[in-house]
C-alpha atoms as a PDB file:
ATOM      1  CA  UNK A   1     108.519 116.613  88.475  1.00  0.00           C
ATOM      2  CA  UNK A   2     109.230 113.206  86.882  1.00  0.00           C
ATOM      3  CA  UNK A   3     107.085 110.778  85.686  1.00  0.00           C
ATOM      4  CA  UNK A   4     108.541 106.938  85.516  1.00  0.00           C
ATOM      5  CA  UNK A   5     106.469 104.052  83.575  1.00  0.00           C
ATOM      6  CA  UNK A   6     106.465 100.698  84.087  1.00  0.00           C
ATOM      7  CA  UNK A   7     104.942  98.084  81.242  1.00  0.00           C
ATOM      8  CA  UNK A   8     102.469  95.156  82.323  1.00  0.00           C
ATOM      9  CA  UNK A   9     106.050  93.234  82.163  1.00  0.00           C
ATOM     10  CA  UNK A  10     107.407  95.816  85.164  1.00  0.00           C
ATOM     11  CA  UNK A  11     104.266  95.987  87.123  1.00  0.00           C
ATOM     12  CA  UNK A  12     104.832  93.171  89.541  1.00  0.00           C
ATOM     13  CA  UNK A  13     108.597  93.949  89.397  1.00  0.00           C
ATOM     14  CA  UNK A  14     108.156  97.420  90.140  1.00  0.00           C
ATOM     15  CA  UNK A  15     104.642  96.742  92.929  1.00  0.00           C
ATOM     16  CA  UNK A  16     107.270  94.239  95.228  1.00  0.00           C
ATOM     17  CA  UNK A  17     109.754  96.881  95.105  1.00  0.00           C
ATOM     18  CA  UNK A  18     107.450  99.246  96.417  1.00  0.00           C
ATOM     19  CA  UNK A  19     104.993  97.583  98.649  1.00  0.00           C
ATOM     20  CA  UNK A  20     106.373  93.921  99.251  1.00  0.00           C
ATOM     21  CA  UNK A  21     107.369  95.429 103.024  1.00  0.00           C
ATOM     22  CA  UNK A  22     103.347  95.847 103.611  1.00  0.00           C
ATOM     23  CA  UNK A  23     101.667  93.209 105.474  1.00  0.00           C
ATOM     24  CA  UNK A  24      99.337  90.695 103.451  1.00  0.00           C
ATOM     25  CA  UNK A  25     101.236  92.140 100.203  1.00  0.00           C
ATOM     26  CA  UNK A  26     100.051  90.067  97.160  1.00  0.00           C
ATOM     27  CA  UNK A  27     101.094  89.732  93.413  1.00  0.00           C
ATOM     28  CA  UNK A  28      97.401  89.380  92.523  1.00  0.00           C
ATOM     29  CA  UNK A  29      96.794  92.442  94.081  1.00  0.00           C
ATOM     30  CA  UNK A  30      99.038  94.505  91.659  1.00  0.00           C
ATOM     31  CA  UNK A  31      98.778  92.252  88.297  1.00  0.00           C
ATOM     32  CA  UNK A  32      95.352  93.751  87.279  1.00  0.00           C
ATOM     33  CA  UNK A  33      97.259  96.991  86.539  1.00  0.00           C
ATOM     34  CA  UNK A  34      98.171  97.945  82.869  1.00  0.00           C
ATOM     35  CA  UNK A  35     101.191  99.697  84.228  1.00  0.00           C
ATOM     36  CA  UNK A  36     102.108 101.700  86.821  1.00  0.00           C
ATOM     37  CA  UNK A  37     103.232 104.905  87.102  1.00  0.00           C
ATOM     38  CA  UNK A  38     105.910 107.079  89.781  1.00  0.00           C
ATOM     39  CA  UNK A  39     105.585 110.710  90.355  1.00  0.00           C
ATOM     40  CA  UNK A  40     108.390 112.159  91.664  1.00  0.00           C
ATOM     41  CA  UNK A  41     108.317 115.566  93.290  1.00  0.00           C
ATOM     42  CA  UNK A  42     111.152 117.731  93.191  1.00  0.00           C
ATOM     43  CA  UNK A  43     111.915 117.051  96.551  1.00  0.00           C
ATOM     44  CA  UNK A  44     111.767 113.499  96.359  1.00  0.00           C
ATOM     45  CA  UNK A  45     108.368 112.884  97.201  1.00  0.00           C
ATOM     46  CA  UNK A  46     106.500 109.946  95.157  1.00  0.00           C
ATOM     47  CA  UNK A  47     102.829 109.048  94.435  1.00  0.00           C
ATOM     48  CA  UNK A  48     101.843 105.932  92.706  1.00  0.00           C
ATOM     49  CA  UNK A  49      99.373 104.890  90.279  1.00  0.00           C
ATOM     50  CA  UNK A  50      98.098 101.699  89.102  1.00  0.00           C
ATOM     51  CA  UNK A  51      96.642 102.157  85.249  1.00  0.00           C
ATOM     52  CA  UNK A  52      93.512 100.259  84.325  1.00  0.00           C
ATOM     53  CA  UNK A  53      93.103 101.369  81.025  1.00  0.00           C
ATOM     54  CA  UNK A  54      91.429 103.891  78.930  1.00  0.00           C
ATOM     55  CA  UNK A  55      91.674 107.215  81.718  1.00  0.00           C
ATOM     56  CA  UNK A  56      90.795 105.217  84.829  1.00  0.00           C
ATOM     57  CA  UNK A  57      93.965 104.677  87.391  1.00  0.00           C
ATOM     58  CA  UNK A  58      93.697 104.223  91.346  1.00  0.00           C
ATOM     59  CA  UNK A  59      95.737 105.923  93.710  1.00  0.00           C
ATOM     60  CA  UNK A  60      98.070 103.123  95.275  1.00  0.00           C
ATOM     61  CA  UNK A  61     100.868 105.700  97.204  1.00  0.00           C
ATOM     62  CA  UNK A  62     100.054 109.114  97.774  1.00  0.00           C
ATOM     63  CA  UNK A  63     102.713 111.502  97.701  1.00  0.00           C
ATOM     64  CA  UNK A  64     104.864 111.280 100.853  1.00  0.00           C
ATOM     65  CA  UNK A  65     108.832 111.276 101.233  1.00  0.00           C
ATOM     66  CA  UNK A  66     110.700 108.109 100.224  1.00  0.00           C
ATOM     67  CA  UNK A  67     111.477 107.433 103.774  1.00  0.00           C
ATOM     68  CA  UNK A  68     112.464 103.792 102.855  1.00  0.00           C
ATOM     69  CA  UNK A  69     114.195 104.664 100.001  1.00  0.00           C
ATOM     70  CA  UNK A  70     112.284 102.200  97.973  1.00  0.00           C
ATOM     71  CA  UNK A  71     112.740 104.909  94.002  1.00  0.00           C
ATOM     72  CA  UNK A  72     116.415 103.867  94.302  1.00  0.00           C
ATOM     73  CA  UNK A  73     115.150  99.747  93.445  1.00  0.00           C
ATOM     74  CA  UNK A  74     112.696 100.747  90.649  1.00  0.00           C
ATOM     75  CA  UNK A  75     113.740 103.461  88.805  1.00  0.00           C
ATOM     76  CA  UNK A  76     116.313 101.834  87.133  1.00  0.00           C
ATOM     77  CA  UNK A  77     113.844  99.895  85.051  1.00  0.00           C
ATOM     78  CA  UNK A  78     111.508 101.957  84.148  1.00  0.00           C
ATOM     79  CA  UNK A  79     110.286 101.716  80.125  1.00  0.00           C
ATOM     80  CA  UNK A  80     109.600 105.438  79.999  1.00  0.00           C
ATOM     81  CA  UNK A  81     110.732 108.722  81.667  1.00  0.00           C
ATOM     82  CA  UNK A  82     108.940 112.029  80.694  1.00  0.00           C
ATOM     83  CA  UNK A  83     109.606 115.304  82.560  1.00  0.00           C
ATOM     84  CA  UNK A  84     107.208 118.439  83.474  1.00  0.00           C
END
């Protein structure tokens, strides 16, 4: 599994690149996240999490195939990439 970071400077980048296609999508919605954070399955299943801080995250995309192949826009700029 991978594990892709994006800075407060990436999180709106990276939230439209991921959820802009959802109805009622909002910048606001995503810009009271820290950073965000991609896990990618071997198989190329992703989660999403949106960091608040000290320990606390919320679950924004839970892990289901990249049927819209949506890792292929974001990955590219993540600011960190750590492997497990």
């Amino acid at each position: 599994m991978k594990r892709y970071y994006f800075g407060k400077s990436k999180t709106i980048l990276a939230a439209r690149a991921l959820f802009d296609w959802k109805e009622g999508y909002r910048d606001e919605t995503y810009a009271r996240y820290d950073s965000l954070e991609i896990a990618v399955q071997d198989d190329g299943r992703f989660s999403v999490w949106g960091n608040l801080g000290e320990e606390d995250a919320d679950l924004l995309r839970d892990t289901k195939p990249d049927a819209r192949n949506q890792l292929a826009q974001v990955l590219g700029i993540a600011d960190e990439i750590s492997e497990e």
